[in-house]
C-alpha atoms as a PDB file:
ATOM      1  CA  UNK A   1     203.154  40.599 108.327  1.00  0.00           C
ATOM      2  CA  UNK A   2     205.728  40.615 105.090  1.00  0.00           C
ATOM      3  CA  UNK A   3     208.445  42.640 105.872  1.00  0.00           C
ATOM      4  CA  UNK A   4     210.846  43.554 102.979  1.00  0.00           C
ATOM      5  CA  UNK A   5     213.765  41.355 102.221  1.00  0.00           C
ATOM      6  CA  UNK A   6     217.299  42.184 101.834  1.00  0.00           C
ATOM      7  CA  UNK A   7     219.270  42.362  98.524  1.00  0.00           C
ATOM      8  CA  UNK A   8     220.861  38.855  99.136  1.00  0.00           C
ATOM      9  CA  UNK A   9     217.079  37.153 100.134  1.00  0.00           C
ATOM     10  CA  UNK A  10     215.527  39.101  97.307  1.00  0.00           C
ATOM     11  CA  UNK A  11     217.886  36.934  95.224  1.00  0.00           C
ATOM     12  CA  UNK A  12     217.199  33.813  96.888  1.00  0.00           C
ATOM     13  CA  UNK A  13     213.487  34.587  95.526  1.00  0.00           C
ATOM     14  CA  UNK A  14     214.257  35.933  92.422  1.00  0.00           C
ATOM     15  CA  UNK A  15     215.570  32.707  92.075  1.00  0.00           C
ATOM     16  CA  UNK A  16     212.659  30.775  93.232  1.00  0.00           C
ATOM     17  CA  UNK A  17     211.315  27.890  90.692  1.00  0.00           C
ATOM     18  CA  UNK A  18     209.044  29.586  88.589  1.00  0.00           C
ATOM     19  CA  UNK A  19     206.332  27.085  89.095  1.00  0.00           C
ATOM     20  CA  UNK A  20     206.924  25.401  92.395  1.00  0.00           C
ATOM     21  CA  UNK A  21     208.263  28.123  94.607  1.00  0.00           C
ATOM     22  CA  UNK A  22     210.757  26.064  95.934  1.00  0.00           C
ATOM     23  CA  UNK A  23     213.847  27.881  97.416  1.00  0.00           C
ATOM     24  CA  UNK A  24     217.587  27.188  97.853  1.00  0.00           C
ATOM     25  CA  UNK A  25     220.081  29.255  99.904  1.00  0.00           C
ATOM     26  CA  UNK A  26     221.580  28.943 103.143  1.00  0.00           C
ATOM     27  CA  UNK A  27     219.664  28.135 106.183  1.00  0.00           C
ATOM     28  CA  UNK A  28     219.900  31.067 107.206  1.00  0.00           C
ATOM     29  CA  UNK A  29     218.817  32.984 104.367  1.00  0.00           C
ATOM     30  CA  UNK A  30     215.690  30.602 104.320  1.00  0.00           C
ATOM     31  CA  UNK A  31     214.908  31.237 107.817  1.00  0.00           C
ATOM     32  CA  UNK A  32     214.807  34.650 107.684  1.00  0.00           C
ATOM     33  CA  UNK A  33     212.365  34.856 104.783  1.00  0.00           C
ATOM     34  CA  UNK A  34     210.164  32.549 106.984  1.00  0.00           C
ATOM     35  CA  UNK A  35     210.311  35.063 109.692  1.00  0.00           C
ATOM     36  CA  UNK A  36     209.794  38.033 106.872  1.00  0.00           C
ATOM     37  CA  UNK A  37     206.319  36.103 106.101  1.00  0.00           C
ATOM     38  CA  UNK A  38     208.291  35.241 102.412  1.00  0.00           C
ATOM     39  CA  UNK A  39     208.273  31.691 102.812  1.00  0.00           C
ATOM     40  CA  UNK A  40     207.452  28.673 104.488  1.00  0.00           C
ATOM     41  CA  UNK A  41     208.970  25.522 105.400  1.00  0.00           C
ATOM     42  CA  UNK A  42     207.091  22.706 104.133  1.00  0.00           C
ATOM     43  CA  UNK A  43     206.286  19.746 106.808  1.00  0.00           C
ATOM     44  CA  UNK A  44     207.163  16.779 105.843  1.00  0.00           C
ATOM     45  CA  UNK A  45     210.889  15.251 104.466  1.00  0.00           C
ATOM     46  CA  UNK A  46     213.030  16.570 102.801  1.00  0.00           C
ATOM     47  CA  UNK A  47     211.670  20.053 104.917  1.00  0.00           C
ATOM     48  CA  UNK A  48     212.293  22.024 101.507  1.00  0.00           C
ATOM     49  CA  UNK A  49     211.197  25.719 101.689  1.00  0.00           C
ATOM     50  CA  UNK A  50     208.832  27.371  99.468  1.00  0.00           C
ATOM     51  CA  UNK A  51     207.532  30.760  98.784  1.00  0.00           C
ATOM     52  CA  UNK A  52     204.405  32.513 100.594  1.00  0.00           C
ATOM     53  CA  UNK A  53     201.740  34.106  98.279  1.00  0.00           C
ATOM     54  CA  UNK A  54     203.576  37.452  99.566  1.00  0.00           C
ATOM     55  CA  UNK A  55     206.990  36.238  98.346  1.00  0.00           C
ATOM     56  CA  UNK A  56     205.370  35.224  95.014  1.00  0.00           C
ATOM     57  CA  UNK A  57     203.773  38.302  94.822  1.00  0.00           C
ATOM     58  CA  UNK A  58     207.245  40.202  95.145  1.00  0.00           C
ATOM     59  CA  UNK A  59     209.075  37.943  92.532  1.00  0.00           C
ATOM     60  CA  UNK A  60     206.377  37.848  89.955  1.00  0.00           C
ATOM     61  CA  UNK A  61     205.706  41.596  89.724  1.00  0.00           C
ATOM     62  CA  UNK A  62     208.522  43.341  91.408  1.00  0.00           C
ATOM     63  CA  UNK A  63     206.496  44.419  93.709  1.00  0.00           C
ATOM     64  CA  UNK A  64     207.033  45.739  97.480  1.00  0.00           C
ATOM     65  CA  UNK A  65     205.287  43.534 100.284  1.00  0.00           C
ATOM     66  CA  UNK A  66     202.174  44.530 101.504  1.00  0.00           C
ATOM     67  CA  UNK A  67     202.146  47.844 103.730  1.00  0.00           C
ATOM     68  CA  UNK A  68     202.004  46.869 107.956  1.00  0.00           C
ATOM     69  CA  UNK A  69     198.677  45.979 108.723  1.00  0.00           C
ATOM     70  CA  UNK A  70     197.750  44.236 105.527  1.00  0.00           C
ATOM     71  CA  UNK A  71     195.540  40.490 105.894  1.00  0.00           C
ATOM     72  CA  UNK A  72     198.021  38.147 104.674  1.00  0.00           C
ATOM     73  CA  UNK A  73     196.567  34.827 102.916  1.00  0.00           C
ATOM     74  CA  UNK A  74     197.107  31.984 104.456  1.00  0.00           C
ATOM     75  CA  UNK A  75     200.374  29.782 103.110  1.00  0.00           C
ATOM     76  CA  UNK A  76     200.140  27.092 100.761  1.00  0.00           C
ATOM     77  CA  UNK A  77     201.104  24.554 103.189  1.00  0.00           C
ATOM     78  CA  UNK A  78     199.918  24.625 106.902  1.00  0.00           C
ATOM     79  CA  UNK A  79     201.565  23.187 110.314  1.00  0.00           C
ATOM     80  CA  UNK A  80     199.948  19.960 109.611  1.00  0.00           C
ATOM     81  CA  UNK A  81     200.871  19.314 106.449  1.00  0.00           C
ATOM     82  CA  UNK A  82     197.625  20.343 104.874  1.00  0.00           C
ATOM     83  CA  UNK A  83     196.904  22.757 101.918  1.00  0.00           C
ATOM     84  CA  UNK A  84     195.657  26.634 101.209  1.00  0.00           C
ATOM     85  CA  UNK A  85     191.829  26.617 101.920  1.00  0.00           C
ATOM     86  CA  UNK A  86     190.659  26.656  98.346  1.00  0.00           C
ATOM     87  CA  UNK A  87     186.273  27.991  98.177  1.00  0.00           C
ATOM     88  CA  UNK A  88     184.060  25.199  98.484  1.00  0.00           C
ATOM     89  CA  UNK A  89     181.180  26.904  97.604  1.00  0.00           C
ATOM     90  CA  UNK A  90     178.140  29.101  99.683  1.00  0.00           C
ATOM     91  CA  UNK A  91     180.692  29.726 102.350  1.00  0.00           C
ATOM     92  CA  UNK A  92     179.239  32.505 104.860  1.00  0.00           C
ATOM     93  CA  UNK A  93     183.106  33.524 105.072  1.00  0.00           C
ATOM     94  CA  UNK A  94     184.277  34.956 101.489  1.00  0.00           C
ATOM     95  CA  UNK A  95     187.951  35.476 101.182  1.00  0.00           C
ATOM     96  CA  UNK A  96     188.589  39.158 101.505  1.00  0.00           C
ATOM     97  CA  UNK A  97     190.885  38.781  98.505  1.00  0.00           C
ATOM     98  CA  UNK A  98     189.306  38.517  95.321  1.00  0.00           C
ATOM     99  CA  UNK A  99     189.815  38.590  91.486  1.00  0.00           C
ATOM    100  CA  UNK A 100     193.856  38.064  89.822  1.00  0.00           C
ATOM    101  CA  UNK A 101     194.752  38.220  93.599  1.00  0.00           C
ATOM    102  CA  UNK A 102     192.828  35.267  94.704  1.00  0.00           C
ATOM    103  CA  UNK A 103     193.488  33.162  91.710  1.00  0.00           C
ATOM    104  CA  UNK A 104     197.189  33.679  91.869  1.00  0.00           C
ATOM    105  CA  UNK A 105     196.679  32.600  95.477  1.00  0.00           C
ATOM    106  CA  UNK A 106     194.886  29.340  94.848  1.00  0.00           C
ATOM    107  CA  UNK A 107     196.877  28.435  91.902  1.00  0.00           C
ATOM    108  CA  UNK A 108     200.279  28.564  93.982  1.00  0.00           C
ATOM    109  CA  UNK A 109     198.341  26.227  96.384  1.00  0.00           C
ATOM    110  CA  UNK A 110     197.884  23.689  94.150  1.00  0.00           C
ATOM    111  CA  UNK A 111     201.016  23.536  92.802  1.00  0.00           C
ATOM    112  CA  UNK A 112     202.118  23.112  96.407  1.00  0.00           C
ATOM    113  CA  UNK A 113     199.675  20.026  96.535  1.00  0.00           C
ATOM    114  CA  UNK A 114     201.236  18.783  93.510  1.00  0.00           C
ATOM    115  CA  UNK A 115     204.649  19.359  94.679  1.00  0.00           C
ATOM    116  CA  UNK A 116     203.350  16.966  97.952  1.00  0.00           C
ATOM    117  CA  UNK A 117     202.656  14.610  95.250  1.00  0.00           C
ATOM    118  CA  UNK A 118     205.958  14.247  94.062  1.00  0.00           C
ATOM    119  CA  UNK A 119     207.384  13.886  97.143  1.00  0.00           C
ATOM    120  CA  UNK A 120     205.159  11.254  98.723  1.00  0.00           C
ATOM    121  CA  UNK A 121     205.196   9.044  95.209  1.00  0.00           C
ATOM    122  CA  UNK A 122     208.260   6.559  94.883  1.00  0.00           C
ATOM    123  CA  UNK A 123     208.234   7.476  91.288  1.00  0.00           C
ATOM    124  CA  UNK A 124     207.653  10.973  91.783  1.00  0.00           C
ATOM    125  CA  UNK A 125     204.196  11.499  89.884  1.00  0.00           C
ATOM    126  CA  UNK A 126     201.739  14.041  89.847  1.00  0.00           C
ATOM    127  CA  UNK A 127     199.048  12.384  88.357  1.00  0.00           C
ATOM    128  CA  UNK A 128     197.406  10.982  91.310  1.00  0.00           C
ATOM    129  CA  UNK A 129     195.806  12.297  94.736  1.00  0.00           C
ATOM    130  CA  UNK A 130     197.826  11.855  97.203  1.00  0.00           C
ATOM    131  CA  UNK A 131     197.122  10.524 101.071  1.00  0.00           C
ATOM    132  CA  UNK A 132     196.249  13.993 101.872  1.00  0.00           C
ATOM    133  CA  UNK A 133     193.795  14.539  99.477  1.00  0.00           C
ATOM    134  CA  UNK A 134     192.461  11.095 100.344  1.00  0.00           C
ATOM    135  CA  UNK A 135     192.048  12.362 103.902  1.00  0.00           C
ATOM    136  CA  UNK A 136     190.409  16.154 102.972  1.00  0.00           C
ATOM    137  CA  UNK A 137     188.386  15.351  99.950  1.00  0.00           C
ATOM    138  CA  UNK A 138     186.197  18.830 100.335  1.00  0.00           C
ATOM    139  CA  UNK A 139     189.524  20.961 100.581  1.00  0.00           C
ATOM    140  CA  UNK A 140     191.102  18.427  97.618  1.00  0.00           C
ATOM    141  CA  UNK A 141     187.934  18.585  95.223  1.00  0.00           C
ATOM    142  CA  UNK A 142     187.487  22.313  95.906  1.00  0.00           C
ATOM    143  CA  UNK A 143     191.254  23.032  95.461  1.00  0.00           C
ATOM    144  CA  UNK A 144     191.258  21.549  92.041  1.00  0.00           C
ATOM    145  CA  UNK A 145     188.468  23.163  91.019  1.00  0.00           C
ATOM    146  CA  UNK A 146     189.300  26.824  91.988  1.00  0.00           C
ATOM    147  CA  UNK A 147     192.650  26.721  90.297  1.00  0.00           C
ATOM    148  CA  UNK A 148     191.213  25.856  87.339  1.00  0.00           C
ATOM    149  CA  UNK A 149     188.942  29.060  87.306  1.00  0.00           C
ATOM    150  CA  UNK A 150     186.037  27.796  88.055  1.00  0.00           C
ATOM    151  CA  UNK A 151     183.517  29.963  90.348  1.00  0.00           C
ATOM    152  CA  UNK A 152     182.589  28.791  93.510  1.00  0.00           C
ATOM    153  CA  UNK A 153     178.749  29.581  94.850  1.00  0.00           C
ATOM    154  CA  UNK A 154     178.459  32.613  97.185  1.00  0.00           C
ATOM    155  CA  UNK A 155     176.771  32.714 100.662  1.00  0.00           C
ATOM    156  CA  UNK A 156     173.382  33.966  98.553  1.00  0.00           C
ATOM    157  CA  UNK A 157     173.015  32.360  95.345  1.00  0.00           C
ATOM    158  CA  UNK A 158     172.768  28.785  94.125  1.00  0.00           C
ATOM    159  CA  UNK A 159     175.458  29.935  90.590  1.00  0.00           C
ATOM    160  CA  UNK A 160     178.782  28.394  90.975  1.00  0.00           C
ATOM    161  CA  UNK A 161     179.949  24.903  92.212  1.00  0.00           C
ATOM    162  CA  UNK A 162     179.697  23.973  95.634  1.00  0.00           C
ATOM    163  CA  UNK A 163     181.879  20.164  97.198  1.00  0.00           C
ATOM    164  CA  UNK A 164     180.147  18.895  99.700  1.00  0.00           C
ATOM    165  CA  UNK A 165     180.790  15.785 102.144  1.00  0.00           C
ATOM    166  CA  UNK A 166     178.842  12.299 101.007  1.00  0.00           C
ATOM    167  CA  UNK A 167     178.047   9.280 103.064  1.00  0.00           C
ATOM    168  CA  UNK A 168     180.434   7.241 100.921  1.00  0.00           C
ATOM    169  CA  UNK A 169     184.083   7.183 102.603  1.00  0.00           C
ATOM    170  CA  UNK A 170     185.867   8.301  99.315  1.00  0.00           C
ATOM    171  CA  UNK A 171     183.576  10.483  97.411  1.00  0.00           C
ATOM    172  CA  UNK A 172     183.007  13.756  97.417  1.00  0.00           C
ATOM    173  CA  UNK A 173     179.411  15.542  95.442  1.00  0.00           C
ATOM    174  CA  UNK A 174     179.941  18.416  93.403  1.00  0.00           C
ATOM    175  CA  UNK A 175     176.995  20.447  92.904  1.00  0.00           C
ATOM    176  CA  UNK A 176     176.724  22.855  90.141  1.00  0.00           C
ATOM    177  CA  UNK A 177     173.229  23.983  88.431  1.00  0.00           C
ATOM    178  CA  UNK A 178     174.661  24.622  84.881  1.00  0.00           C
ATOM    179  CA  UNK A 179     175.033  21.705  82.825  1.00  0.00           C
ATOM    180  CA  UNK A 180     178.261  23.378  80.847  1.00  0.00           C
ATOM    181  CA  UNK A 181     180.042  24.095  84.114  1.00  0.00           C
ATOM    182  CA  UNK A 182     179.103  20.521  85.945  1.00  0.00           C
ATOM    183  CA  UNK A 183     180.924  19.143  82.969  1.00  0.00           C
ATOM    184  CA  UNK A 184     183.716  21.830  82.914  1.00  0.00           C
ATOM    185  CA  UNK A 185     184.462  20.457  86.486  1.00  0.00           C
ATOM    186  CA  UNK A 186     184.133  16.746  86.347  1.00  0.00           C
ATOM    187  CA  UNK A 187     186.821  17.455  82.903  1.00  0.00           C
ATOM    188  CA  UNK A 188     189.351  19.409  85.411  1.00  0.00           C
ATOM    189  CA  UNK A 189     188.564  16.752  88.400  1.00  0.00           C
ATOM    190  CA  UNK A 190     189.107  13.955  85.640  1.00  0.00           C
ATOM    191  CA  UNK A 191     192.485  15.918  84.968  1.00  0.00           C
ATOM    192  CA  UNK A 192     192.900  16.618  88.252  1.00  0.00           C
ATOM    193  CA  UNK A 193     193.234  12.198  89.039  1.00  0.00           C
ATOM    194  CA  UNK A 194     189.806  12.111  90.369  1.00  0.00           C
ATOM    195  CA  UNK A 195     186.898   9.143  89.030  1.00  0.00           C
ATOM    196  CA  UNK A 196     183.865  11.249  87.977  1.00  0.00           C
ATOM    197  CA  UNK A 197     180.431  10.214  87.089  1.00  0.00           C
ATOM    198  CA  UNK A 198     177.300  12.452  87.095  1.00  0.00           C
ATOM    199  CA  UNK A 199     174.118  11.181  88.951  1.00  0.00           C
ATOM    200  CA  UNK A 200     170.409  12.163  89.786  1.00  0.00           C
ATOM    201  CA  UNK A 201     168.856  13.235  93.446  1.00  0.00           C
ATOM    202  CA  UNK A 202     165.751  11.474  93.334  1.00  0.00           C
ATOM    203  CA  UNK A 203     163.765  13.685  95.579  1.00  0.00           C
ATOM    204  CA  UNK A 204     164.988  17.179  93.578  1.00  0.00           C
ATOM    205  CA  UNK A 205     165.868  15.560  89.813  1.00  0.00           C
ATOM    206  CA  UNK A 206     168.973  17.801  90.299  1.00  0.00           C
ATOM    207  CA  UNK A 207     172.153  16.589  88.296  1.00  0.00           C
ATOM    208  CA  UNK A 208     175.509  16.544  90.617  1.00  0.00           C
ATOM    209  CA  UNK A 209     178.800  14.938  90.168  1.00  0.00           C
ATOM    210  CA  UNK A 210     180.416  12.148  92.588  1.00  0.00           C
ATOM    211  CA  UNK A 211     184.049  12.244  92.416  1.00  0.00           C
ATOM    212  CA  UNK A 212     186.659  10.052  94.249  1.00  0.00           C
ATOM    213  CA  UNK A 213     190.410  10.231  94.047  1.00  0.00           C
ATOM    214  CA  UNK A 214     191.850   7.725  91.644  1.00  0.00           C
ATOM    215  CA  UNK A 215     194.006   5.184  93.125  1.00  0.00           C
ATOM    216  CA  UNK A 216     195.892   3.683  89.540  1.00  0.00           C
END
């Protein structure tokens, strides 16, 4: 649950980089905004802190947090050091959260993820997956491609993209029926630092992507 920050924390966000999230005040400031559901504390070194989708939320639109009682998303960076869980297509479990609200969501994930690139890079680039995509290559693939506005399959229907697993160690397929959308995603994966190529199932004739994160 969000609970409504002081004058002095609503600074601290108000202050927030515009991009990343990332926070800076006093420890104690920072802590409390973790405990108000306003931020998180990201996992690894250097342990920066970073807003929640509820403290974007309230620094993007002036907005009050969500009443008592309201689902909160999950943050963009779990216990583990791990990411939001981005739609990976004919999920049975649909995010209640839908529409401008979802895709603000998703879209501060991923700049988390690319924040974790910058910090686990010597030279600080972006432009490659990083060991934790390397590890989660569903969540990565499906991250990428949500952010970028592409629509995810539902539970029902064979429309939309769905990342599935692959017997090859670092390579994810992305299914997708349309032709124009299959490419639309291998461009944002190819953006995204991932190797793309489009193959044939031989039993179905159906066209799908293989994509594995780029290592130079």
């Amino acid at each position: 649950m969000a609970l409504a920050p002081t004058p002095a924390q609503r600074r601290v966000i108000d202050a927030a980089d515009p991009a990343t999230g990332r926070l800076k005040g006093s420890e104690t400031q920072l802590a409390a905004l973790v405990q108000r559901g306003l931020a998180f504390r990201h996992p690894r070194p250097p342990h920066d802190h970073f807003l929640t989708p509820a403290g974007h939320r309230i620094r993007d639109a002036g907005a009050e947090p969500d009443p008592p009682g309201s689902p909160e998303p999950a943050p963009a960076a779990d216990s583990d050091g791990g990411v939001f869980a981005a739609r990976v297509g004919g999920e049975e479990d649909v995010p209640e959260r839908t529409g401008p609200a979802r895709l603000r969501e998703v879209r501060g994930a991923w700049q988390g993820l690319l924040e974790l690139r910058r910090m686990t890079r010597p030279d600080g680039s972006t432009e490659l997956p990083c060991a934790w995509e390397r590890t989660h290559l569903v969540r990565a693939a499906a991250l990428a491609l949500e952010a970028a506005g592409h629509r995810p399959a539902g539970p029902e229907h064979d429309d939309g993209y769905r990342v599935r697993a692959t017997p090859q160690p670092e390579a994810v397929a992305v299914h997708e029926p349309d032709e124009a959308a299959r490419r639309a995603c291998a461009r944002t994966l190819e953006r995204a630092g991932w190797q793309v190529g489009e193959h044939t199932e031989p039993r179905t004739r159906a066209r799908y992507l293989l994509a594995s994160p780029r290592k130079v």
